[in-house]
N, C-alpha and C. Protein backbone atom coordinates (compact mmCIF):
# COMPACT_ATOMS: atom_id res chain seq x y z
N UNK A 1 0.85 -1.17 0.00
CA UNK A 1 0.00 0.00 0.00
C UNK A 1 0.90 1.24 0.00
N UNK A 2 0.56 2.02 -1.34
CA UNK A 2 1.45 3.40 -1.10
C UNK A 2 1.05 4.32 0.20
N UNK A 3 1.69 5.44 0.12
CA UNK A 3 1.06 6.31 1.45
C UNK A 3 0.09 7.11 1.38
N UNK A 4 -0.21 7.33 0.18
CA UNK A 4 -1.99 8.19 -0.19
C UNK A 4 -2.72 7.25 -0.04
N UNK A 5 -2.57 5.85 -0.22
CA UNK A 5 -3.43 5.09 0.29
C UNK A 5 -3.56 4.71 1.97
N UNK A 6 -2.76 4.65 2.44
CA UNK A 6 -2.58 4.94 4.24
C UNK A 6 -3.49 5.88 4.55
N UNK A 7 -2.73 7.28 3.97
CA UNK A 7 -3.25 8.36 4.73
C UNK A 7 -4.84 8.86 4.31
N UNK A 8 -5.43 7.81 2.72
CA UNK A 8 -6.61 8.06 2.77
C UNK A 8 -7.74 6.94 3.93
N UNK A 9 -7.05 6.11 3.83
CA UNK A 9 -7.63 4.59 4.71
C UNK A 9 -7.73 4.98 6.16
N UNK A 10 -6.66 6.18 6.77
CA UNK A 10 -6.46 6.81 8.42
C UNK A 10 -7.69 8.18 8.10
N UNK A 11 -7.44 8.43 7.40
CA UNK A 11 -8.62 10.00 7.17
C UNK A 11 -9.87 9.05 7.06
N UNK A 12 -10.10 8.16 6.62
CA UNK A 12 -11.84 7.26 6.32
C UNK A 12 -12.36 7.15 7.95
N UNK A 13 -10.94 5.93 8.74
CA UNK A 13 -11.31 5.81 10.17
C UNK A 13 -11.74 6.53 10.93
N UNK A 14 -10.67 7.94 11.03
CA UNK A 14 -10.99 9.25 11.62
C UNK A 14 -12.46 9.87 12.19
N UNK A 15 -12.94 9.98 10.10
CA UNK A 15 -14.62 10.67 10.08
C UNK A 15 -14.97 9.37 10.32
N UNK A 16 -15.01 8.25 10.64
CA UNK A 16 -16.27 6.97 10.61
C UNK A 16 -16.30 7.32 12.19
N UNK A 17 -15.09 7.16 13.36
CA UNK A 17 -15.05 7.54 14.33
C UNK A 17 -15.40 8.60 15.08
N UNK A 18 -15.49 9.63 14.53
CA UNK A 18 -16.03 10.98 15.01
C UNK A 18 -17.21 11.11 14.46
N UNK A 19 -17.71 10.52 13.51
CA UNK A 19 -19.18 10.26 12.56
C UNK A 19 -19.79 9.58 14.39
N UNK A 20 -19.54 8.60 14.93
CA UNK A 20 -19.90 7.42 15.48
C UNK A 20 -19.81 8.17 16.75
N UNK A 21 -18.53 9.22 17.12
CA UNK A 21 -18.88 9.77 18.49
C UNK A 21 -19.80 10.77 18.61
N UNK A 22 -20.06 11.67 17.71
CA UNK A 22 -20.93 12.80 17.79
C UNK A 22 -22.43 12.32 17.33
N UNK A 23 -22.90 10.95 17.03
CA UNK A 23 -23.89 10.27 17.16
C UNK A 23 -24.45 9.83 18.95
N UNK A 24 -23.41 9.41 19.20
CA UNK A 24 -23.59 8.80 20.63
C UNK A 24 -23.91 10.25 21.41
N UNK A 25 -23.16 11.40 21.44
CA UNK A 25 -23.58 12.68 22.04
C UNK A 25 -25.09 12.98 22.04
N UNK A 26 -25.15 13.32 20.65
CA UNK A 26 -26.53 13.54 20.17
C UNK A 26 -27.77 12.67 21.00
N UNK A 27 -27.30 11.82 20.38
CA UNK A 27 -28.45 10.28 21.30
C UNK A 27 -28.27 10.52 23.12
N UNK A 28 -27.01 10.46 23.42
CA UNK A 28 -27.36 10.79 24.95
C UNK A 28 -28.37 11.55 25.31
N UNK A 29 -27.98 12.68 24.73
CA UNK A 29 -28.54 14.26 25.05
C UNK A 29 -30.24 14.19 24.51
N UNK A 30 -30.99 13.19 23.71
CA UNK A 30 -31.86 13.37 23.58
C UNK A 30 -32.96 12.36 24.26
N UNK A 31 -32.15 11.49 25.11
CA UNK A 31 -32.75 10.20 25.80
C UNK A 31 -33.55 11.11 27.13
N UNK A 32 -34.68 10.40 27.30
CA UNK A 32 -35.20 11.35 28.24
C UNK A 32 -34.86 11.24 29.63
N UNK A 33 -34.76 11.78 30.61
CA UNK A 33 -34.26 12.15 31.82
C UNK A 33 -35.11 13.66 32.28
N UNK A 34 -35.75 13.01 33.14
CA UNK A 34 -36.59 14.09 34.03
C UNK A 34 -36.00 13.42 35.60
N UNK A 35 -36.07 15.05 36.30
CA UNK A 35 -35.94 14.84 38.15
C UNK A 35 -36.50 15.91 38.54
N UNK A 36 -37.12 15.29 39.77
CA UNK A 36 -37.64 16.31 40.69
C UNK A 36 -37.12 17.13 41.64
N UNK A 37 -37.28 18.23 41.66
CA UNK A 37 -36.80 18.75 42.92
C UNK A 37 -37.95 19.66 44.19
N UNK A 38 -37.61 19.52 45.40
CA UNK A 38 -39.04 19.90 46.63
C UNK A 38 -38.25 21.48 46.30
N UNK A 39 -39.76 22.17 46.29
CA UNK A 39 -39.28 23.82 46.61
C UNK A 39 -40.13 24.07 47.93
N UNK A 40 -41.45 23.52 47.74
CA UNK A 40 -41.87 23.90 48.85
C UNK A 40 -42.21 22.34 49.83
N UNK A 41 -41.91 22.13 50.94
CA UNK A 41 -42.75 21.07 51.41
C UNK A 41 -42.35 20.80 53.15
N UNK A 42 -42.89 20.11 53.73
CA UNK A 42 -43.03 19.71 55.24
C UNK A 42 -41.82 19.11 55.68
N UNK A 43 -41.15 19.94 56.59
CA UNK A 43 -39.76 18.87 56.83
C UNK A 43 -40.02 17.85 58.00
N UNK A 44 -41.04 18.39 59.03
CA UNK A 44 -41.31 16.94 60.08
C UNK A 44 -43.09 16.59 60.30
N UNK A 45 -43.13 15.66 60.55
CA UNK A 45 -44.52 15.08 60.56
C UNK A 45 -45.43 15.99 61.16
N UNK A 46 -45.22 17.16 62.26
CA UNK A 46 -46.14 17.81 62.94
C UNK A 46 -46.12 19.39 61.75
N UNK A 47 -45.42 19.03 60.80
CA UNK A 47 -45.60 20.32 60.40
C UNK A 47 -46.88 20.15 58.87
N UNK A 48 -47.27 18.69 58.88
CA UNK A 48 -48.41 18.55 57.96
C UNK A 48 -49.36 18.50 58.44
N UNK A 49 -50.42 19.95 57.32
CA UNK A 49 -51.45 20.27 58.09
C UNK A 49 -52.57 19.93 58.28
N UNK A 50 -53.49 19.86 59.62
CA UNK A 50 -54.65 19.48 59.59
C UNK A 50 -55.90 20.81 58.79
N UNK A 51 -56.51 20.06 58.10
CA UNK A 51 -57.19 21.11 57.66
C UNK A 51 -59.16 20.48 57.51
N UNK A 52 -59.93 21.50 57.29
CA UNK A 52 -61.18 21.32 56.70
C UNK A 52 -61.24 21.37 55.35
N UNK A 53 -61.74 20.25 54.74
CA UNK A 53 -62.54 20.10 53.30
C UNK A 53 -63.85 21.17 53.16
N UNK A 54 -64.36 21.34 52.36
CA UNK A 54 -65.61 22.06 52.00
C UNK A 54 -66.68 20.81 52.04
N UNK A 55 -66.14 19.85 51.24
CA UNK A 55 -67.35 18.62 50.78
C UNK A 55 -67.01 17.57 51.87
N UNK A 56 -65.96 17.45 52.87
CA UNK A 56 -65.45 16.27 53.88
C UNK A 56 -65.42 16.88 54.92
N UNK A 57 -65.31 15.49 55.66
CA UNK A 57 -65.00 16.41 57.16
C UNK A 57 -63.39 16.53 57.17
N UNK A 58 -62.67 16.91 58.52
CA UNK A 58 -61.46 16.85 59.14
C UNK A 58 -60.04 15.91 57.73
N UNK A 59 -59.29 16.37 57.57
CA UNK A 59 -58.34 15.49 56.90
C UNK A 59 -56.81 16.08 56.90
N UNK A 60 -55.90 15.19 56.45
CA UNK A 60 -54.62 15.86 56.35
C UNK A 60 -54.24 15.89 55.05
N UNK A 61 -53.44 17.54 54.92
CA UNK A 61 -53.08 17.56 53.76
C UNK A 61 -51.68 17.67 53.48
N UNK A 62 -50.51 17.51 52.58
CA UNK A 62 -49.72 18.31 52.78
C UNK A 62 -49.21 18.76 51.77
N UNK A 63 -48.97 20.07 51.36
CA UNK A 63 -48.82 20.54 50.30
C UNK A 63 -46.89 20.76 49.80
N UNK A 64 -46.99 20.27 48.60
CA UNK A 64 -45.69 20.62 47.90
C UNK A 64 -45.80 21.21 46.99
N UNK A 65 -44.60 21.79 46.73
CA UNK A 65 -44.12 22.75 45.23
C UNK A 65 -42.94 21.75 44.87
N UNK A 66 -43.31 21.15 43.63
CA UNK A 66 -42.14 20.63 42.73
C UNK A 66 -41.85 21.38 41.99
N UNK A 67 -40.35 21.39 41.33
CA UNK A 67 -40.06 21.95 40.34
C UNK A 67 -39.48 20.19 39.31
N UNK A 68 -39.75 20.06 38.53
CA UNK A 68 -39.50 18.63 37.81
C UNK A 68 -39.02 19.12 36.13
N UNK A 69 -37.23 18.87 36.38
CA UNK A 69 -36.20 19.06 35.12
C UNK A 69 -36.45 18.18 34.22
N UNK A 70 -36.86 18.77 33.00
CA UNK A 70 -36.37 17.84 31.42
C UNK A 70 -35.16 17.93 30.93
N UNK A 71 -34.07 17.10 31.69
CA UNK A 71 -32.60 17.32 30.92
C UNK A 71 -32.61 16.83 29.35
N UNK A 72 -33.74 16.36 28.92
CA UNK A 72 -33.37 15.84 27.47
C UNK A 72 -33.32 16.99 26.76
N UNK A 73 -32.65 16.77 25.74
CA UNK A 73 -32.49 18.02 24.45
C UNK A 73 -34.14 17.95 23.50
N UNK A 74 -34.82 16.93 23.91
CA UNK A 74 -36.29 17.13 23.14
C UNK A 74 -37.39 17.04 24.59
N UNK A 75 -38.32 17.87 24.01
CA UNK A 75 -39.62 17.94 24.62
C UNK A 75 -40.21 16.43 25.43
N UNK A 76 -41.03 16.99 26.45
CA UNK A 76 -41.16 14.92 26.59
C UNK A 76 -42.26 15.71 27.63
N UNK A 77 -43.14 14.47 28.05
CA UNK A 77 -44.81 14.69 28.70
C UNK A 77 -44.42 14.22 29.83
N UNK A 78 -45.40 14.57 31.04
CA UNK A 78 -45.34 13.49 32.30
C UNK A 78 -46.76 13.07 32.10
N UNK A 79 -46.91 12.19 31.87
CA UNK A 79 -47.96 11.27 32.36
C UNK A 79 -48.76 10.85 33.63
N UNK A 80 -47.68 10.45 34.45
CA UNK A 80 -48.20 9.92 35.78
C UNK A 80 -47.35 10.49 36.44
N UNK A 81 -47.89 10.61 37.83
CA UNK A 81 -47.10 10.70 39.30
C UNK A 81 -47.64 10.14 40.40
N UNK A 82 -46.47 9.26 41.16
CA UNK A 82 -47.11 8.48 42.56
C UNK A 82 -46.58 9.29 43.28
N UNK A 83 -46.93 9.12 44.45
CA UNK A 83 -46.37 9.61 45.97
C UNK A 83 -46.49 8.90 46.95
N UNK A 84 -44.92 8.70 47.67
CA UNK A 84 -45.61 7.89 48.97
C UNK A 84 -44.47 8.87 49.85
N UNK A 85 -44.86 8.61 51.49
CA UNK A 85 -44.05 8.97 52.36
C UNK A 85 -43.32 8.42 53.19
N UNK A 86 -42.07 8.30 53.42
CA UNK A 86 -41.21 7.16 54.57
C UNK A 86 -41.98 7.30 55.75
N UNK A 87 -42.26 5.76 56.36
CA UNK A 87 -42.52 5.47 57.17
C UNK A 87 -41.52 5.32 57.86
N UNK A 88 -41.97 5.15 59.50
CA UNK A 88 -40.96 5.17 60.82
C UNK A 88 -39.87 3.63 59.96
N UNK A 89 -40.95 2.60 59.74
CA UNK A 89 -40.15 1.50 59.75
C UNK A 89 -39.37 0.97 58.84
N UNK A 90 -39.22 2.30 57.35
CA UNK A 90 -38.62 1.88 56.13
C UNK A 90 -39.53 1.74 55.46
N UNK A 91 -40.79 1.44 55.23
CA UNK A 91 -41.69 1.13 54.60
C UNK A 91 -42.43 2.54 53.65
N UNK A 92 -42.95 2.43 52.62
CA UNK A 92 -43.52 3.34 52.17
C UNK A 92 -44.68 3.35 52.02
N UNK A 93 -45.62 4.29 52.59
CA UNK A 93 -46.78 5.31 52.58
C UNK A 93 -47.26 5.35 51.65
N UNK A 94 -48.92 5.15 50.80
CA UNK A 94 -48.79 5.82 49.70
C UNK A 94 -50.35 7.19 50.16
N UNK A 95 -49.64 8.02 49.10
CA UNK A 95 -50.31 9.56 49.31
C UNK A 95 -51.84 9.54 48.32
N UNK A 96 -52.32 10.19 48.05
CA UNK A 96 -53.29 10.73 47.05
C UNK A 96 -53.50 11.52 46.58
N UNK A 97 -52.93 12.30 45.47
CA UNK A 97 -52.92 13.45 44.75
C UNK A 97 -54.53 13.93 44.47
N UNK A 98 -54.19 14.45 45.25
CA UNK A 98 -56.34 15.62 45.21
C UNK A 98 -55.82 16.50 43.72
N UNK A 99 -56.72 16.47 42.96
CA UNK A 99 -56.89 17.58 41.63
C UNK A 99 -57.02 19.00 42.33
N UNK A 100 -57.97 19.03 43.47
CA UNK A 100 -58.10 20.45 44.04
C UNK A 100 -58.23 20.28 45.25
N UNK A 101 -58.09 21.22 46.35
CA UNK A 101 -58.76 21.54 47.52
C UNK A 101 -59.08 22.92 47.46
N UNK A 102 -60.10 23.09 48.35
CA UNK A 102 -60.87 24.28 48.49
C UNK A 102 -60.53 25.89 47.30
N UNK A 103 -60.57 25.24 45.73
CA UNK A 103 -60.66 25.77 44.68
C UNK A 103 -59.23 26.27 44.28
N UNK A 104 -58.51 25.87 45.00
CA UNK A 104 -56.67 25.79 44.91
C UNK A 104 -56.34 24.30 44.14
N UNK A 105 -56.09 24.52 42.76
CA UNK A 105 -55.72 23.12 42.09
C UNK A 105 -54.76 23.03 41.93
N UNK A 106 -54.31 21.75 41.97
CA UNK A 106 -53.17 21.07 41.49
C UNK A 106 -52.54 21.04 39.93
N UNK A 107 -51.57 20.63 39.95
CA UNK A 107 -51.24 20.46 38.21
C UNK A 107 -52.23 19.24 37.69
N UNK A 108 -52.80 19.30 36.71
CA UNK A 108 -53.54 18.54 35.82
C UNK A 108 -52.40 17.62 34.82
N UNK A 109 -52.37 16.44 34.78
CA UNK A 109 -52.29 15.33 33.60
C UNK A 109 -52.66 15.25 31.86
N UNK A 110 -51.93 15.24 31.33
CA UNK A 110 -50.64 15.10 30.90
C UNK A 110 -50.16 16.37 30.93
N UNK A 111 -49.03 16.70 31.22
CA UNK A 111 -48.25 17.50 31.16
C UNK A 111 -46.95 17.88 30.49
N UNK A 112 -46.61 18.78 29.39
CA UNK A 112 -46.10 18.84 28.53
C UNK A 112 -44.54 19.41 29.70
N UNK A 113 -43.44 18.86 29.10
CA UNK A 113 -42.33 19.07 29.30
C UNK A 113 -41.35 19.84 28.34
N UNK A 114 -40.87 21.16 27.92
CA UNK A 114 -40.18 21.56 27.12
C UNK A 114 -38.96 20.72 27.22
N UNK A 115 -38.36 21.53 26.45
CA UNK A 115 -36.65 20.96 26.51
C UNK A 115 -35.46 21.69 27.13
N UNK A 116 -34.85 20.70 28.06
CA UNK A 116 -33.79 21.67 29.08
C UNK A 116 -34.79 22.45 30.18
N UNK A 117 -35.81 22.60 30.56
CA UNK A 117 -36.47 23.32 31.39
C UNK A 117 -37.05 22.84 32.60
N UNK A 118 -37.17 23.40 33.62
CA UNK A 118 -38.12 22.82 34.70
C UNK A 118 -39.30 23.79 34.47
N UNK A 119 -40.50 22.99 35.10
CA UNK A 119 -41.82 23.23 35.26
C UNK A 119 -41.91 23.19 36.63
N UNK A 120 -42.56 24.04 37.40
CA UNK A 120 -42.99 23.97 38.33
C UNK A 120 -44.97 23.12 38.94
N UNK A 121 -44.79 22.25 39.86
CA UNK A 121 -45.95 21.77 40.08
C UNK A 121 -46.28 22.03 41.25
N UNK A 122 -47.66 22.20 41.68
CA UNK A 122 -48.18 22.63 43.39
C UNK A 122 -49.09 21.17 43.15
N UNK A 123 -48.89 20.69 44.19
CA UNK A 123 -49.70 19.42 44.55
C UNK A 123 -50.05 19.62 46.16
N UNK A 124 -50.98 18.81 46.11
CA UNK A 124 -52.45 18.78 47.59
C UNK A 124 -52.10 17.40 47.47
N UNK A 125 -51.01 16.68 48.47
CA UNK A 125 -51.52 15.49 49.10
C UNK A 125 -52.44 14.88 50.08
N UNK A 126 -53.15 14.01 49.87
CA UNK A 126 -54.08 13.43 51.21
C UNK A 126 -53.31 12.46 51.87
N UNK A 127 -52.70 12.41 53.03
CA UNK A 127 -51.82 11.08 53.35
C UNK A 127 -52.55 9.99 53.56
N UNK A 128 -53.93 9.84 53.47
CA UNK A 128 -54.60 8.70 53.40
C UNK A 128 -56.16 8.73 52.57
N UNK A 129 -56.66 7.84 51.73
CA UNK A 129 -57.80 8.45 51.39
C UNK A 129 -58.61 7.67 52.53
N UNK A 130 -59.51 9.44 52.49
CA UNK A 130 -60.70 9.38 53.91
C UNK A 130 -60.25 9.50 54.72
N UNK A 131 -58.91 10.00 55.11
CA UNK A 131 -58.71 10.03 56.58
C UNK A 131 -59.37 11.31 57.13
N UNK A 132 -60.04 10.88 58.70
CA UNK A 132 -59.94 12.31 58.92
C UNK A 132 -59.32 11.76 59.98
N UNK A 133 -59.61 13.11 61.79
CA UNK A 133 -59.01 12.81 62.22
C UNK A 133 -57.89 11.99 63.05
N UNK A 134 -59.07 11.26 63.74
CA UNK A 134 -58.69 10.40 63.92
C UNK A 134 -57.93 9.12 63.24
N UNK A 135 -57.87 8.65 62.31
CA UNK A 135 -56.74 8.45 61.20
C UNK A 135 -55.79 8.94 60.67
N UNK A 136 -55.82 10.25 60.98
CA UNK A 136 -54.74 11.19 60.51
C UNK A 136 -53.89 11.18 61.31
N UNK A 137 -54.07 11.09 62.66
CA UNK A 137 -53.19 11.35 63.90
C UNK A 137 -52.18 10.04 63.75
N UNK A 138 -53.42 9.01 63.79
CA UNK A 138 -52.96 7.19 63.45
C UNK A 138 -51.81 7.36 62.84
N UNK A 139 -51.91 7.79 61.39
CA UNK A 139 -50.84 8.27 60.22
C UNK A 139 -49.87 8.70 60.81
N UNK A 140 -49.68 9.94 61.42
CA UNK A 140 -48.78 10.78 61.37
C UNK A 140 -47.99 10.05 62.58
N UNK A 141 -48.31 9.37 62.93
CA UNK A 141 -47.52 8.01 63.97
C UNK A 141 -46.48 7.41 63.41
N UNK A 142 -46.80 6.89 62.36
CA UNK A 142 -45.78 6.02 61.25
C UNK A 142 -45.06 7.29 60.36
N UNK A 143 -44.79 8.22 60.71
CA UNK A 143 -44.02 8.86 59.74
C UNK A 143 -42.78 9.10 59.64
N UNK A 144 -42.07 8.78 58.80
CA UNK A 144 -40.40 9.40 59.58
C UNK A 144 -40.38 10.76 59.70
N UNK A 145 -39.19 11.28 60.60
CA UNK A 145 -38.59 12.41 60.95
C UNK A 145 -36.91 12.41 60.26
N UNK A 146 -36.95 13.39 59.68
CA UNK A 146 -37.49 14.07 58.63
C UNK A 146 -38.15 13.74 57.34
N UNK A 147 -39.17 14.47 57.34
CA UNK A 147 -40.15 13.82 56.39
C UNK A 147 -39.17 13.71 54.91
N UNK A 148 -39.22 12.57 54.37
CA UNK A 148 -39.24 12.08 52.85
C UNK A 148 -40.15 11.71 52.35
N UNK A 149 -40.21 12.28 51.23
CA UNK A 149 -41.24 11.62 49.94
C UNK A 149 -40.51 10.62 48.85
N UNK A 150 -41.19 9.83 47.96
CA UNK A 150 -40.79 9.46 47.11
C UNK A 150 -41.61 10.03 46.19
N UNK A 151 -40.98 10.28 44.72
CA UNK A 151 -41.72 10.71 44.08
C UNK A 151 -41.47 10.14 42.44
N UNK A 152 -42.52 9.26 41.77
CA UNK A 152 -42.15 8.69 40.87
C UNK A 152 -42.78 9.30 39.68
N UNK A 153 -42.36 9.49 38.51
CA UNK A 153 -42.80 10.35 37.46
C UNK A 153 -42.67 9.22 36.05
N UNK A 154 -43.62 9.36 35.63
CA UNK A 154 -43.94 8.21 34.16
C UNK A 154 -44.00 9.53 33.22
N UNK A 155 -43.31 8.78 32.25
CA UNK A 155 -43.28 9.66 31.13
C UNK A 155 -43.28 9.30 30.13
N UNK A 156 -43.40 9.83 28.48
CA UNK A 156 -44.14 9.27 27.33
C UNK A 156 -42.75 7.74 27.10
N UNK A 157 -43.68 6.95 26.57
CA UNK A 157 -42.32 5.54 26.15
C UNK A 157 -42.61 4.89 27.81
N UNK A 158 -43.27 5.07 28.39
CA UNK A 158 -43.46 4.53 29.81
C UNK A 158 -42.12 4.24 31.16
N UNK A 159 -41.13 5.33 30.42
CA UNK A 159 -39.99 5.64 31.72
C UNK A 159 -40.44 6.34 32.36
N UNK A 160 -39.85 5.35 33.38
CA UNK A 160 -39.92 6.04 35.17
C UNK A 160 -38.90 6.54 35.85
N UNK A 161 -39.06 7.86 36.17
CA UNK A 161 -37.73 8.02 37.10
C UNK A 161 -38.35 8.73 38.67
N UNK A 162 -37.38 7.78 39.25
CA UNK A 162 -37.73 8.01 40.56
C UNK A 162 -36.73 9.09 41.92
N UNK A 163 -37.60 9.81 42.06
CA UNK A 163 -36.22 10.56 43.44
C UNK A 163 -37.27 10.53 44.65
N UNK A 164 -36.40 10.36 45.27
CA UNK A 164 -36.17 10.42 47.15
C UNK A 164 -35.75 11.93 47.65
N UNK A 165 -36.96 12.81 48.09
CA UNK A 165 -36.71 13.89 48.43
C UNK A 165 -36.99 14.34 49.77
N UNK A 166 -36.25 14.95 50.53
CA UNK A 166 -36.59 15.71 51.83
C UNK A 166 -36.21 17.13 51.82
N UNK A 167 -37.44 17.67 53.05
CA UNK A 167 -37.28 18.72 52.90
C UNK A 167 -36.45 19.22 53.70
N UNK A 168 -35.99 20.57 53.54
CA UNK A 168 -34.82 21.29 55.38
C UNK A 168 -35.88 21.53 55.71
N UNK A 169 -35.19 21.88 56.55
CA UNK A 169 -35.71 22.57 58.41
C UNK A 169 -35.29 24.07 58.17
């Protein structure tokens, strides 16, 4: 092999290789990846509040502000969200996302995600459905100190990503 043939056969590898890495970039950067982060929320069990329903009696609520990042380079939906809360014993809680309380709503389903951006969400948890008081108190027995949530987010293609959040003091 002469050397224009070398040095064209090393120049082919080169672009096939940098063809092949700036593919893999691209593709990273567009795989979806969403996380949550608490802006607003309850850091110990006595600080979630007892409140009155309009249509119920007595119940507990506790309210968060998410802010939830689309690191992908394309647009992407949330679909679903669970919630549960650490229990004393390791165990997890699960919550109930109320659409509204007393004409203060929550974020509504599906929810469009730009690209590179966080959205902010206000959610009304019920830590039990139907609890009132007396169940509520029950509840707030099993809760850890400092309160954690889990918070799981489904998104279009049916990925889940999950974070473990607490709040400060």
């Amino acid at each position: 092999m002469d050397l224009q043939g070398t040095i064209s056969t090393v120049l082919s590898v080169v672009a096939a290789g940098s063809t092949f890495y700036f593919w893999l970039v691209k593709n990273s950067a567009e795989r979806a990846r969403l996380r949550s982060y608490l802006v607003v929320a309850p850091a110990e069990p006595a600080h979630l509040g007892w409140t009155r329903d309009v249509d119920q009696g007595p119940l507990y609520l506790a309210y968060l502000r998410l802010a939830v990042a689309n690191y992908s380079a394309l647009p992407n939906a949330l679909l679903a969200c669970r919630f549960t809360v650490k229990g004393k014993d390791g165990s997890w809680l699960p919550l109930q996302l109320r659409p509204r309380w007393n004409n203060l709503a929550s974020f509504e389903l599906p929810l469009n995600l730009p690209a590179m951006q966080t959205v902010p969400l206000d959610t009304w948890l019920q830590l039990k459905p139907g609890a009132g008081a007396e169940e509520g108190n029950g509840f707030l027995r099993y809760v850890a100190s400092p309160v954690q949530f889990r918070i799981e987010l489904t998104c279009l293609g049916e990925k889940q990503f999950t974070d473990v959040l607490s709040a400060t003091k």
